[in-house]
Protein backbone atom coordinates (compact mmCIF):
# COMPACT_ATOMS: atom_id res chain seq x y z
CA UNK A 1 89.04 74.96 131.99
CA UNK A 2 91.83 77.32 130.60
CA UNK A 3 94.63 77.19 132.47
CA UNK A 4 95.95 80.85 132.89
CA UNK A 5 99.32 81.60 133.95
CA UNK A 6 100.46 85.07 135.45
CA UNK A 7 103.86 85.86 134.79
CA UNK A 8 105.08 89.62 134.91
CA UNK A 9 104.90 90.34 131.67
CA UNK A 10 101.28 88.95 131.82
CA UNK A 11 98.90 86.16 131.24
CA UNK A 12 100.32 83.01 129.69
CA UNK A 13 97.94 80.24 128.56
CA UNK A 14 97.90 77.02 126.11
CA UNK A 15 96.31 77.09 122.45
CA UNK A 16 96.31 74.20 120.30
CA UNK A 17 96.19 75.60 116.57
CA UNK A 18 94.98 73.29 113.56
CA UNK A 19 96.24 74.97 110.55
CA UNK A 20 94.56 74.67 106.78
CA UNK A 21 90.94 74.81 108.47
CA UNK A 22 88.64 76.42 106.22
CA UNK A 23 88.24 79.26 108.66
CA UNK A 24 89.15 80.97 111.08
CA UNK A 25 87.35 80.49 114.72
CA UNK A 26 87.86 79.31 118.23
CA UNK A 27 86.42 76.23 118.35
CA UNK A 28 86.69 76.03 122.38
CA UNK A 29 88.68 73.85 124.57
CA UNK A 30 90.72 71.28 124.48
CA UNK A 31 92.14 69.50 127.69
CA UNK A 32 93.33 72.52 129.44
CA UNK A 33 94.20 74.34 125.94
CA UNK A 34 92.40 76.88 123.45
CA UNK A 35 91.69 75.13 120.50
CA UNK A 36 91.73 77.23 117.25
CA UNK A 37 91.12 76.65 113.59
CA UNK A 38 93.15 79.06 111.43
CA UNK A 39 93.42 78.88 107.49
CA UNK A 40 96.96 79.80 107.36
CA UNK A 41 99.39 76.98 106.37
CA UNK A 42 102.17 75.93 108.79
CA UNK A 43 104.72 77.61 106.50
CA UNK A 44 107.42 80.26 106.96
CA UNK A 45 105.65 81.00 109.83
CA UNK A 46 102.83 81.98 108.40
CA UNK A 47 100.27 80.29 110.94
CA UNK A 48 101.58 81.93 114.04
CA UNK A 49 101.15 85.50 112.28
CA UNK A 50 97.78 84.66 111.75
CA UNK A 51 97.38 83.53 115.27
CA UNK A 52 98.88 86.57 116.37
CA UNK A 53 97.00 88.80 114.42
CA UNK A 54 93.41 86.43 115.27
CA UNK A 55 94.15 86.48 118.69
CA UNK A 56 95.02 90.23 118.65
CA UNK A 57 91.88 90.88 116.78
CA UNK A 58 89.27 88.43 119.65
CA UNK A 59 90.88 89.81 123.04
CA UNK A 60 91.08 93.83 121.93
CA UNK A 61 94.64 94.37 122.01
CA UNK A 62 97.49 95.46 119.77
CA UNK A 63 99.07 92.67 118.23
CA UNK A 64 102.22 93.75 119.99
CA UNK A 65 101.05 93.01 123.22
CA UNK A 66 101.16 88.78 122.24
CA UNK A 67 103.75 86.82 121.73
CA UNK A 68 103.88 83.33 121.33
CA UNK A 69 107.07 81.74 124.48
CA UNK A 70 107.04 78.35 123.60
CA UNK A 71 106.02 76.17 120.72
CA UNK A 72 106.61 78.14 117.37
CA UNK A 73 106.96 74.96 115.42
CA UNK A 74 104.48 72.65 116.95
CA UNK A 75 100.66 72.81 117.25
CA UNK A 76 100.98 73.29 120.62
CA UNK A 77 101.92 76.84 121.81
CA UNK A 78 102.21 79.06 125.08
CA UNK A 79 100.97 82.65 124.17
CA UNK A 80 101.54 85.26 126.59
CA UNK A 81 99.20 88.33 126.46
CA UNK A 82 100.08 91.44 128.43
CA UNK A 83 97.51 94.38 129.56
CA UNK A 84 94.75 92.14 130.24
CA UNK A 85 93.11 90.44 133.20
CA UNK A 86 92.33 87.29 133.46
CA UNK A 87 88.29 87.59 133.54
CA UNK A 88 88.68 90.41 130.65
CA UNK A 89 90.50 86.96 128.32
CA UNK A 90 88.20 84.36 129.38
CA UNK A 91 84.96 86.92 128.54
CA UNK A 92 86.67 88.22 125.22
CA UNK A 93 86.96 84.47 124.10
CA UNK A 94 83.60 83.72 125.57
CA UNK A 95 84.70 81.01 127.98
């Protein structure tokens, strides 16, 4: 199960992101984390753009409204999403 977080700027849950896949796509979970497969290489930063901008794209909200609050240089990262409830994210990601 996704563990979900509310905070008061929003939701806050755990993604796991393997970078260099040869796509992008939510594979599903793993442990209590989303795992995702992006193509983007862990460089400059370059993979948590494209997890931005992925995660932006799944859940229907402006890219703005995610940030990631812990974990910008490991695979494991806290993103916080505000302006969404918490069964709007886990049907959006089809959990």
């Amino acid at each position: 199960m996704l563990q979900l977080r509310q905070t008061s700027g929003g939701l806050v849950f755990k993604v796991q992101l393997q970078p260099r896949a040869s796509r992008n796509q939510i594979v599903g979970l793993q442990g209590d984390a989303l795992k995702v497969k992006l193509t983007a290489p862990p460089v400059d930063g370059k993979a948590n753009k494209a997890l931005l901008k992925f995660l932006a794209k799944k859940l229907g909200v402006s890219k703005s409204r995610l940030q990631i609050i812990a974990g910008h240089t490991s695979r494991e990262k806290q993103i916080e999403v505000q302006g969404i409830k918490e069964a709007g994210l886990l049907n959006r990601l089809n959990l």
